[in-house]
C-alpha atoms as a PDB file:
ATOM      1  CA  UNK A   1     128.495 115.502 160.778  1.00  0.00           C
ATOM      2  CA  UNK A   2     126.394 117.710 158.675  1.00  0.00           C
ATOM      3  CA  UNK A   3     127.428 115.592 155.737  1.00  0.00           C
ATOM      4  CA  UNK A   4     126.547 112.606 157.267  1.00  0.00           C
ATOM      5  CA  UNK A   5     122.849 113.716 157.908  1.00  0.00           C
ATOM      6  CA  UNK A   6     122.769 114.928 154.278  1.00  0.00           C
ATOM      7  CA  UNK A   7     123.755 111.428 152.923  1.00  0.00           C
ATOM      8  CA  UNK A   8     121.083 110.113 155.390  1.00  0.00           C
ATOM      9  CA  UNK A   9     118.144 112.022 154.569  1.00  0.00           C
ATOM     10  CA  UNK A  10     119.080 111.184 150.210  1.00  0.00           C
ATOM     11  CA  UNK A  11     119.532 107.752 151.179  1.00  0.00           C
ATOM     12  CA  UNK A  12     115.902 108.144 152.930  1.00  0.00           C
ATOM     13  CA  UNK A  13     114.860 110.104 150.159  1.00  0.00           C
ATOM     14  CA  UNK A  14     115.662 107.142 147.068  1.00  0.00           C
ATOM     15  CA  UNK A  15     113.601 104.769 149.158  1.00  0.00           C
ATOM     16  CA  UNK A  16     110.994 106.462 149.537  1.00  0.00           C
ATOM     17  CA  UNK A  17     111.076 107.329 145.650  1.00  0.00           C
ATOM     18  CA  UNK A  18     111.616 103.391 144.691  1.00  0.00           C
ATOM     19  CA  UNK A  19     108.229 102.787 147.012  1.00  0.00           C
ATOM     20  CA  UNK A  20     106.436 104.739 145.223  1.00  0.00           C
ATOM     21  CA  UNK A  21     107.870 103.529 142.165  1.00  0.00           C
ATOM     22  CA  UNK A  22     106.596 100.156 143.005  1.00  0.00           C
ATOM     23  CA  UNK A  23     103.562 101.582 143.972  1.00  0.00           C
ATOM     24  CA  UNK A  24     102.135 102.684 141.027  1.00  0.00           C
ATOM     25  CA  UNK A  25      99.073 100.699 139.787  1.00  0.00           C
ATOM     26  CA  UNK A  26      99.743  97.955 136.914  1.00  0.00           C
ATOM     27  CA  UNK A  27      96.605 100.275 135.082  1.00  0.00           C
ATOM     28  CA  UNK A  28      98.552 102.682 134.822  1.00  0.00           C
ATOM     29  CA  UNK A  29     101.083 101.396 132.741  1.00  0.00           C
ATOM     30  CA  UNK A  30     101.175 102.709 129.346  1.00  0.00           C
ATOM     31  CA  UNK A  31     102.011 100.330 126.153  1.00  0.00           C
ATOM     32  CA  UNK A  32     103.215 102.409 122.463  1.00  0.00           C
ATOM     33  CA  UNK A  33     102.617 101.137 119.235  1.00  0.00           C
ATOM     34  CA  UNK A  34     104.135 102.933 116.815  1.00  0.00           C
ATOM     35  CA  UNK A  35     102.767 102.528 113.426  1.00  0.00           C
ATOM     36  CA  UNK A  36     104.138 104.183 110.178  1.00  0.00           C
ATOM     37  CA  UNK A  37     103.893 104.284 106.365  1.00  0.00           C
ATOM     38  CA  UNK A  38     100.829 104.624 103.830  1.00  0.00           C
ATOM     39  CA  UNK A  39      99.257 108.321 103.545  1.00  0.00           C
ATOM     40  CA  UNK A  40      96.211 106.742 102.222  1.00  0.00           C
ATOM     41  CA  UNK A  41      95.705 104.541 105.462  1.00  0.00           C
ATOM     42  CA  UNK A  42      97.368 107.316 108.069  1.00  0.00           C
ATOM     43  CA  UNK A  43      93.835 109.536 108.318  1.00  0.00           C
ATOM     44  CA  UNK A  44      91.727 106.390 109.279  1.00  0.00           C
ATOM     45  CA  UNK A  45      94.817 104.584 111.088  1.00  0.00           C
ATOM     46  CA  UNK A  46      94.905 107.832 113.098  1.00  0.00           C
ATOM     47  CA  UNK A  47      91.274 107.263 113.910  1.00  0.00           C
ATOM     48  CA  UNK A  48      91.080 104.014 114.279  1.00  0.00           C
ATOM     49  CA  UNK A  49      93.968 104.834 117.236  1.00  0.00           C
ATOM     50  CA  UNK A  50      91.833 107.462 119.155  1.00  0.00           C
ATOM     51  CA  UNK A  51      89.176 105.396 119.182  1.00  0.00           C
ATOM     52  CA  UNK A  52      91.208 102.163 120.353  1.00  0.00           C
ATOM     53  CA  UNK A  53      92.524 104.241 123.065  1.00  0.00           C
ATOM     54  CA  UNK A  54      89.195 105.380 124.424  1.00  0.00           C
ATOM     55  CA  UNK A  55      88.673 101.481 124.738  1.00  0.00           C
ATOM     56  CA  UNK A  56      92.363 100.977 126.428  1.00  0.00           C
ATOM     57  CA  UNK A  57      93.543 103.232 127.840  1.00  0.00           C
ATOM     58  CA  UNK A  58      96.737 101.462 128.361  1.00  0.00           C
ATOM     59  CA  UNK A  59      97.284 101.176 124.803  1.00  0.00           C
ATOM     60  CA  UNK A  60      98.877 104.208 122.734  1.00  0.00           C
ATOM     61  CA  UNK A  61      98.964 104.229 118.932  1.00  0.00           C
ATOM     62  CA  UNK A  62     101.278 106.543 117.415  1.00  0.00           C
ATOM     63  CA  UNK A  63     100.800 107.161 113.425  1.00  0.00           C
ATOM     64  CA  UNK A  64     103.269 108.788 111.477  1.00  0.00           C
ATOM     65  CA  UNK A  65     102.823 108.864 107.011  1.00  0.00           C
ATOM     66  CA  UNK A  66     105.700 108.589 104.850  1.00  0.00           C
ATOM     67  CA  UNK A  67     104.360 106.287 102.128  1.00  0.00           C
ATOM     68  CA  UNK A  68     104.155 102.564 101.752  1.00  0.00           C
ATOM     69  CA  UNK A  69     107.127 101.839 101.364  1.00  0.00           C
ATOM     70  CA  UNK A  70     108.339 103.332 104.212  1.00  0.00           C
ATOM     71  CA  UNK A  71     106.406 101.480 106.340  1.00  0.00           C
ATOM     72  CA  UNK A  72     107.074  98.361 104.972  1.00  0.00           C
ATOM     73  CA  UNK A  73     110.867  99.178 105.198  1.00  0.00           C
ATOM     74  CA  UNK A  74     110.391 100.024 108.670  1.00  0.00           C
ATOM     75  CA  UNK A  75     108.090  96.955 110.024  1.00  0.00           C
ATOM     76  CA  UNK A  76     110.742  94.487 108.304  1.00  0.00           C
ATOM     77  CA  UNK A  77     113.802  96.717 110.480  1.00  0.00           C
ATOM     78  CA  UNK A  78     111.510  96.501 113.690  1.00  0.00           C
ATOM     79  CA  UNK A  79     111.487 100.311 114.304  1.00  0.00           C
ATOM     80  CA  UNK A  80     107.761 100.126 114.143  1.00  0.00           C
ATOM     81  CA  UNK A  81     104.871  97.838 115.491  1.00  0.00           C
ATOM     82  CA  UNK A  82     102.704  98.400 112.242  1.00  0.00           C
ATOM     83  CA  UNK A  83     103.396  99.258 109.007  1.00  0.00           C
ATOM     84  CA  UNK A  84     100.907 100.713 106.714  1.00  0.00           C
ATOM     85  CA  UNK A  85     100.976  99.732 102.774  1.00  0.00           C
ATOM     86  CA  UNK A  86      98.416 100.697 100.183  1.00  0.00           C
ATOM     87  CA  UNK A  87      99.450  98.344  97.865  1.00  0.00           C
ATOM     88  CA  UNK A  88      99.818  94.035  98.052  1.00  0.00           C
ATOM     89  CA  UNK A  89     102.533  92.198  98.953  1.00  0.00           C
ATOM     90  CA  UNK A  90     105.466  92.385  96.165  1.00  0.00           C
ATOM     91  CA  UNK A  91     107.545  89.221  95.134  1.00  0.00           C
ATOM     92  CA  UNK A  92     110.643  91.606  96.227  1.00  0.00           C
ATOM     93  CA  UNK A  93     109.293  92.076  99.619  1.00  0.00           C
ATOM     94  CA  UNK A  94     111.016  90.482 102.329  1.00  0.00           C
ATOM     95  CA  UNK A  95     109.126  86.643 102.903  1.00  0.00           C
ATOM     96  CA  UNK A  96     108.527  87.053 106.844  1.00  0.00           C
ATOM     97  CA  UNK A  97     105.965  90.181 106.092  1.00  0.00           C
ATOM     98  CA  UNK A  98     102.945  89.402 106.428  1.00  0.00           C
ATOM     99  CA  UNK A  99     100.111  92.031 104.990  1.00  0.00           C
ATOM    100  CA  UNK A 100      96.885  91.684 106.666  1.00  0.00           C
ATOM    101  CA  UNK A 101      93.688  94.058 105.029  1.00  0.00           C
ATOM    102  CA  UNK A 102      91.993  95.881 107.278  1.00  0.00           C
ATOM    103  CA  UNK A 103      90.002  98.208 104.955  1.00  0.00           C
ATOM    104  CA  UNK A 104      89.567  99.266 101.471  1.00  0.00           C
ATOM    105  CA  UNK A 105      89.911 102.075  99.173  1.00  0.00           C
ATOM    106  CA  UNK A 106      89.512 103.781  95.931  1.00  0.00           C
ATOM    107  CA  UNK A 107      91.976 105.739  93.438  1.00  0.00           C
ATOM    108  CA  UNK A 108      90.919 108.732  91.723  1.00  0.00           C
ATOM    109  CA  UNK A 109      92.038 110.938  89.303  1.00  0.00           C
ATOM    110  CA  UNK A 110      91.662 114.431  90.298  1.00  0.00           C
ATOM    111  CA  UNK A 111      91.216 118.541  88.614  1.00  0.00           C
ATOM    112  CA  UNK A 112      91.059 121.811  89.735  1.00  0.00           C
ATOM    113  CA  UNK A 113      87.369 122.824  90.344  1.00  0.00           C
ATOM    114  CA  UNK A 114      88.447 125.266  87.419  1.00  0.00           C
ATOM    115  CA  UNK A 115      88.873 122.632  84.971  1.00  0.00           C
ATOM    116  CA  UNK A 116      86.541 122.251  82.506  1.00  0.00           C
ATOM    117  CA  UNK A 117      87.302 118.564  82.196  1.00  0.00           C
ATOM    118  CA  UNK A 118      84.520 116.184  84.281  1.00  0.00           C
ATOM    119  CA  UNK A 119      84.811 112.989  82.267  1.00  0.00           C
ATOM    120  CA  UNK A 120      87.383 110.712  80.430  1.00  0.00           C
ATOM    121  CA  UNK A 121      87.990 107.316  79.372  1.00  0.00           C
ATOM    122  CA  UNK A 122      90.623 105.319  80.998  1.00  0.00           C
ATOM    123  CA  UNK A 123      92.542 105.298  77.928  1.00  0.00           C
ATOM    124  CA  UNK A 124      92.786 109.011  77.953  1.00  0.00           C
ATOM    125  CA  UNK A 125      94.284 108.685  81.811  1.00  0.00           C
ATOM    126  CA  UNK A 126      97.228 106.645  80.215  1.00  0.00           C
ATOM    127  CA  UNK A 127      97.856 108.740  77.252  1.00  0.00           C
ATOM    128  CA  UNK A 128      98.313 111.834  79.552  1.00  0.00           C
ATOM    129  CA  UNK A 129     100.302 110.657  82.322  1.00  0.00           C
ATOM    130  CA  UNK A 130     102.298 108.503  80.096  1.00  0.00           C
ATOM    131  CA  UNK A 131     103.268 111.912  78.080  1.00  0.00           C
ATOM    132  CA  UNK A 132     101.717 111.554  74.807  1.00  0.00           C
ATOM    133  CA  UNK A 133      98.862 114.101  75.115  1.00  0.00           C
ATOM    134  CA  UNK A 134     100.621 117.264  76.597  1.00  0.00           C
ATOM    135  CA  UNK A 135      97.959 120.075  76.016  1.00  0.00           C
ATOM    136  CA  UNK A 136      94.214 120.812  77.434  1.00  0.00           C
ATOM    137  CA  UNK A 137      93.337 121.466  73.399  1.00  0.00           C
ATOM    138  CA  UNK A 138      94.306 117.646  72.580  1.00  0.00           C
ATOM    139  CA  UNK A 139      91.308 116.111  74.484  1.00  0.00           C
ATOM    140  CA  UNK A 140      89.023 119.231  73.364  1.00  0.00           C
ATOM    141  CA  UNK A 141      88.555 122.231  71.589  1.00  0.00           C
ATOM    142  CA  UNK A 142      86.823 123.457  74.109  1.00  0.00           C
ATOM    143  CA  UNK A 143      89.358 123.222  76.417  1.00  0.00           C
ATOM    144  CA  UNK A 144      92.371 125.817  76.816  1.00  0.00           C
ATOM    145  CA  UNK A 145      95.287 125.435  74.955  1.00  0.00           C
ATOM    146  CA  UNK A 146      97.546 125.149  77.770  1.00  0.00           C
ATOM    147  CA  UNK A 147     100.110 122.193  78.857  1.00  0.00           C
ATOM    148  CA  UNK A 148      98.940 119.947  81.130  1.00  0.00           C
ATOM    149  CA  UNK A 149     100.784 119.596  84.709  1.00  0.00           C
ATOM    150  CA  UNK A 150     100.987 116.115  86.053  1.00  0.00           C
ATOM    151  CA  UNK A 151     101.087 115.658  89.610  1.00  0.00           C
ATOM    152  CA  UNK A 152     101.551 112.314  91.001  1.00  0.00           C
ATOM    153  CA  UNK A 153     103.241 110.039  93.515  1.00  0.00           C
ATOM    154  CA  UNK A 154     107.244 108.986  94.485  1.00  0.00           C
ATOM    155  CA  UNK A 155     107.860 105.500  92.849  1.00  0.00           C
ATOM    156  CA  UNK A 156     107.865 104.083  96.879  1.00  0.00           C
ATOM    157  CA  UNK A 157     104.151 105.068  97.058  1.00  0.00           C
ATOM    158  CA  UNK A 158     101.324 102.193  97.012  1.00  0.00           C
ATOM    159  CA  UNK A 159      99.510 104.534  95.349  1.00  0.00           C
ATOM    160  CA  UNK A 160     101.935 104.846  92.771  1.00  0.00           C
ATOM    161  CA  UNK A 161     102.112 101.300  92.158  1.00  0.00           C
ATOM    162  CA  UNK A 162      98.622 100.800  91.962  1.00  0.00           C
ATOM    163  CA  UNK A 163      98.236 104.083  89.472  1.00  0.00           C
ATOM    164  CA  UNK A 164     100.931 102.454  87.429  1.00  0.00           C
ATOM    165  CA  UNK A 165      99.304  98.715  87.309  1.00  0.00           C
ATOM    166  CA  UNK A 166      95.513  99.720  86.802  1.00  0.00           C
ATOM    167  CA  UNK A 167      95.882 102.836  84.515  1.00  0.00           C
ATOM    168  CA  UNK A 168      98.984 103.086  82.820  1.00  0.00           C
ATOM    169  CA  UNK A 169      99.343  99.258  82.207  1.00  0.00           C
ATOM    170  CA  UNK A 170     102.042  99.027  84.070  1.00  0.00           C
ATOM    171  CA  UNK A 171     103.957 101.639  81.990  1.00  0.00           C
ATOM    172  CA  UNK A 172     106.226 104.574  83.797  1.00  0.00           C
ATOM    173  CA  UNK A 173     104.871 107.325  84.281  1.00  0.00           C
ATOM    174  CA  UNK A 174     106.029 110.344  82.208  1.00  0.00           C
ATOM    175  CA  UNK A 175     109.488 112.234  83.567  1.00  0.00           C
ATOM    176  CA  UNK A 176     107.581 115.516  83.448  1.00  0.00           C
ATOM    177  CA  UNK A 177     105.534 114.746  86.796  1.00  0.00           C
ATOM    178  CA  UNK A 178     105.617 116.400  89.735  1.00  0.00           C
ATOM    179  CA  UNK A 179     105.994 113.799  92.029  1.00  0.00           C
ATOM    180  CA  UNK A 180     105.679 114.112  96.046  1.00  0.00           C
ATOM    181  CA  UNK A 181     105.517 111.829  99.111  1.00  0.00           C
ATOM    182  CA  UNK A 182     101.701 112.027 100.088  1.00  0.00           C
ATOM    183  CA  UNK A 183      97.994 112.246  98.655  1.00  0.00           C
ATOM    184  CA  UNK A 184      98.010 115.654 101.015  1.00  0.00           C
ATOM    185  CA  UNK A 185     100.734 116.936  98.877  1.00  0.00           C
ATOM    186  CA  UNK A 186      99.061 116.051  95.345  1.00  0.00           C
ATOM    187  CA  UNK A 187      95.679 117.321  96.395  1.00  0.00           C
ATOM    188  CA  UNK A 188      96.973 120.319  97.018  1.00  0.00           C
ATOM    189  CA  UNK A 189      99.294 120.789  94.026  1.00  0.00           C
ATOM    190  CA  UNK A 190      96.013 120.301  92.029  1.00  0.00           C
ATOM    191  CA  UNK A 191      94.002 122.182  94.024  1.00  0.00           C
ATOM    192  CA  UNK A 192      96.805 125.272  93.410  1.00  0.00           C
ATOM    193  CA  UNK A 193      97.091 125.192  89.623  1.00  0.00           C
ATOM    194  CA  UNK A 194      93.521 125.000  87.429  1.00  0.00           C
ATOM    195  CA  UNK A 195      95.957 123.189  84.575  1.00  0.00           C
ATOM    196  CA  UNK A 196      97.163 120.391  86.584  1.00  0.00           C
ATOM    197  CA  UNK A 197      95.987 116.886  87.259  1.00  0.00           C
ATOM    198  CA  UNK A 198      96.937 113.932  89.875  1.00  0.00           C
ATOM    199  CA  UNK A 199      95.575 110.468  91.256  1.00  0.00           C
ATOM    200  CA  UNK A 200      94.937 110.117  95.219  1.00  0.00           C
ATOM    201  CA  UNK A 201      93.570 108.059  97.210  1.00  0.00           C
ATOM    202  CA  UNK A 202      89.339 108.666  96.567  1.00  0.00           C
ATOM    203  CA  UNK A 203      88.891 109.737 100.571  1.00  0.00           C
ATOM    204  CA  UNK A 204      91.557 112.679 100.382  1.00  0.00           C
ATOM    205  CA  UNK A 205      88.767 114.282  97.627  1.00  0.00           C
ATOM    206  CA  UNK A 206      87.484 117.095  99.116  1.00  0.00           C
ATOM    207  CA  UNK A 207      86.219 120.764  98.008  1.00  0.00           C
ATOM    208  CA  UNK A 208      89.396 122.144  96.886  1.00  0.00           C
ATOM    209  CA  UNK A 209      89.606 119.488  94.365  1.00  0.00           C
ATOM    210  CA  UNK A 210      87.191 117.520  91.843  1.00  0.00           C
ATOM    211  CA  UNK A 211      87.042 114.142  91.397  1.00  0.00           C
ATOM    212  CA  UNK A 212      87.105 112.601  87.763  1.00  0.00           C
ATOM    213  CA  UNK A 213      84.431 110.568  86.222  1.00  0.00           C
ATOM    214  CA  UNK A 214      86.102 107.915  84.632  1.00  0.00           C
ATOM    215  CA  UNK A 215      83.634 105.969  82.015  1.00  0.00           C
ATOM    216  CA  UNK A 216      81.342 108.097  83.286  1.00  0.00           C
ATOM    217  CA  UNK A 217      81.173 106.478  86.551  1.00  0.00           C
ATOM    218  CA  UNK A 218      82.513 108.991  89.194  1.00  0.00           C
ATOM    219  CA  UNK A 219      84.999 108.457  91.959  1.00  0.00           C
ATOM    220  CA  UNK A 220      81.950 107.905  95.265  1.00  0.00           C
ATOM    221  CA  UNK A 221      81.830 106.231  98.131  1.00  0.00           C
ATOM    222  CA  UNK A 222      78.278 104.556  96.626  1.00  0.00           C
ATOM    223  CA  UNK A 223      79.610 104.145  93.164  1.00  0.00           C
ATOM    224  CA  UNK A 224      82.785 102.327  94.830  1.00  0.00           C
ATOM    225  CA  UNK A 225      80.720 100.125  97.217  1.00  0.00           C
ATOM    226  CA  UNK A 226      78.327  99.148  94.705  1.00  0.00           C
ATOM    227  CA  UNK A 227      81.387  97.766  92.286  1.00  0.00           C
ATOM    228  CA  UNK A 228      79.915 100.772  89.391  1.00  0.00           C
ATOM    229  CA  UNK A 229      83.150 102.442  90.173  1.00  0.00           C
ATOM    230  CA  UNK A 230      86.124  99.621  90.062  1.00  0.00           C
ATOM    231  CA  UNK A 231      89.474 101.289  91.095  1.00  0.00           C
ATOM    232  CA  UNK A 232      89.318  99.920  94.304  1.00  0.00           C
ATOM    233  CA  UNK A 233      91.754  98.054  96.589  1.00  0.00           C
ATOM    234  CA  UNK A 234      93.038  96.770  99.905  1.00  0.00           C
ATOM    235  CA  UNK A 235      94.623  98.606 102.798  1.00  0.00           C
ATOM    236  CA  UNK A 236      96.933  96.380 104.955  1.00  0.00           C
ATOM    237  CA  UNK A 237      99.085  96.534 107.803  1.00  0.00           C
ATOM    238  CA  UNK A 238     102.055  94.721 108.184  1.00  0.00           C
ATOM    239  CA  UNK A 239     104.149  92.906 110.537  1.00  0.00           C
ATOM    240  CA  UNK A 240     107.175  90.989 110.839  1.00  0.00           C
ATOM    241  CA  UNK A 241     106.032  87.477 111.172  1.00  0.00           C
ATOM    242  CA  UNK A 242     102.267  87.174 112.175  1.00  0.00           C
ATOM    243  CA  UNK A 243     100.927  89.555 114.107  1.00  0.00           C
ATOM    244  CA  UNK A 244     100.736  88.809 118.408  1.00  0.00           C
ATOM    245  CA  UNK A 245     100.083  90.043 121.373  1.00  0.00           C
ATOM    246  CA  UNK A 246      99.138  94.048 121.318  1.00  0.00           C
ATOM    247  CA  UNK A 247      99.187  94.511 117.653  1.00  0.00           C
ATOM    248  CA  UNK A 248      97.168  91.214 116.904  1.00  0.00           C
ATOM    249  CA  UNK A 249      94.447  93.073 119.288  1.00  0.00           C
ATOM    250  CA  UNK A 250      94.487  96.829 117.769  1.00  0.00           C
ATOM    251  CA  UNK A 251      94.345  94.799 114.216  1.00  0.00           C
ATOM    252  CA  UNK A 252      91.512  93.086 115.193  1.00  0.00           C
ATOM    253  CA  UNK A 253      89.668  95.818 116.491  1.00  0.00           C
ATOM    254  CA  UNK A 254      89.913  98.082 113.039  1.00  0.00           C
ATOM    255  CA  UNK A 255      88.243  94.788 110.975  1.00  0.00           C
ATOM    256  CA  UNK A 256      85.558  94.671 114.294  1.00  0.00           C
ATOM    257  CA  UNK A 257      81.602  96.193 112.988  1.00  0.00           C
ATOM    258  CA  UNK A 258      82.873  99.140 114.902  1.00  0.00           C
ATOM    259  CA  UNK A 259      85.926  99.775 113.366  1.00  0.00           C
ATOM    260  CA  UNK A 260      84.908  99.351 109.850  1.00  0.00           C
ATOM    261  CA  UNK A 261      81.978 101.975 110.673  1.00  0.00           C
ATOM    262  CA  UNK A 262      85.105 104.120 111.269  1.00  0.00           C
ATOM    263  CA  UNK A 263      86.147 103.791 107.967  1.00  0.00           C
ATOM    264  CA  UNK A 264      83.293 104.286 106.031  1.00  0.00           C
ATOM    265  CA  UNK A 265      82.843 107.318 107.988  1.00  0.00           C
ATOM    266  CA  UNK A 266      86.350 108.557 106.741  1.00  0.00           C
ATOM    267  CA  UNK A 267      85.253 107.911 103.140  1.00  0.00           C
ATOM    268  CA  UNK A 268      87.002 104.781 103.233  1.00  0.00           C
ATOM    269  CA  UNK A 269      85.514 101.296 102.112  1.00  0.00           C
ATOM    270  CA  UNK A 270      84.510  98.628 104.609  1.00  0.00           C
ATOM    271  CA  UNK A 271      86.557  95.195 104.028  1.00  0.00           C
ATOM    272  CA  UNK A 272      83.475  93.105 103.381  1.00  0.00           C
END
């Protein structure tokens, strides 16, 4: 008998569980997008989510980094909503991708604050990330006579493949960088070693690090909006097939007057 009353009051006990199951208001369902890839784009992506959410609260926005390529890997397998790519579509890329800009950016080339180096010619970027200046003392006399450390990005990086296009002519990059997954990671390399030198995306510049003039024009936010400073290029997100329904509406709010204020906030550049 006493089990009998015990399988009565469980059996009372899931209904009144699945009501209140069913009860729960439609509001306060909860959609995930899950969004990976790009370092340079994760900062204001991460923003741009916060903010989105504040809006919706319905509508989560996870961001994780791991470089363009990553992302682009991972919105063409479906494990993520969004992928995030610093760099433009590839020939090699899958054809149902679809990159859509959402904001823009610029690459720098960056020095310890130690470094007596401020200004250099493009030319002079190739020559020493290509390998064939090695030592401080071969760009002055002034400077130390100590080898140079590259620090740079992992060949899946869209800030790699920009680096590579616009600076080095599309030459490799020389076997003696460091090379590492983020712009976090190459900012601080730099900022750790007064001989080295790196490229990141211009809105990871901060104190620990100093921004390199290149023709004399140096790696700002005004230089780079006024076209004086011309290393500058999209940030997309991507999807498999065109974008719909949830992600169509988060990638319309980040190119919205209020999401590009984001970005130029975060040191980014505004699309238009």
């Amino acid at each position: 008998m006493y089990r009998m009353k015990s399988l009565r009051v469980a059996a009372v006990a899931a209904i009144v569980a699945a009501m209140l199951v069913s009860a729960v208001p439609a509001a306060f369902a909860t959609t995930t997008l899950k969004c990976s890839g790009s370092t340079t784009l994760q900062p204001l992506a991460t923003d741009w989510a916060a903010a989105y959410h504040k809006l919706h609260s319905s509508i989560s926005v996870t961001v994780v980094g791991g470089g363009s390529g990553v992302g682009i890997n991972n919105a063409e397998a479906g494990s993520v909503d969004l992928g995030m790519s610093s760099r433009v579509k590839a020939s090699t890329d899958p054809a149902d991708l679809v990159f859509t800009a959402v904001a823009r950016d610029a690459v720098a080339v960056i020095v310890n604050p130690k470094s007596k180096l401020s200004s250099m010619s493009a030319s002079t970027v190739k020559s020493i990330f290509t390998g064939k200046i090695t030592n401080w003392h071969q760009i002055s006399s002034t400077f130390p006579n100590k080898t140079i450390v590259l620090d740079g990005r992992t060949g899946a990086s869209g800030t790699y493949s920009y680096f590579k296009q616009v600076f080095l002519d599309n030459a490799t990059q020389s076997s003696k960088t460091h090379t590492y997954t983020s712009n976090g990671m190459v900012r601080s390399a730099v900022a750790g070693n007064q001989y080295a030198i790196g490229y990141v995306s211009m809105s990871y510049i901060n104190k620990s690090v100093k921004g390199v003039k290149i023709k004399n024009v140096a790696p700002t936010q005004a230089n780079a909006l006024s076209g004086k400073y011309i290393y500058v290029r999209d940030l997309f997100f991507v999807t498999k097939n065109a974008p719909k329904g949830d992600a169509l509406n988060f990638i319309n709010y980040c190119k919205t007057t209020a999401g590009q204020k984001i970005a130029t906030k975060d040191y980014y550049l505004p699309l238009h």
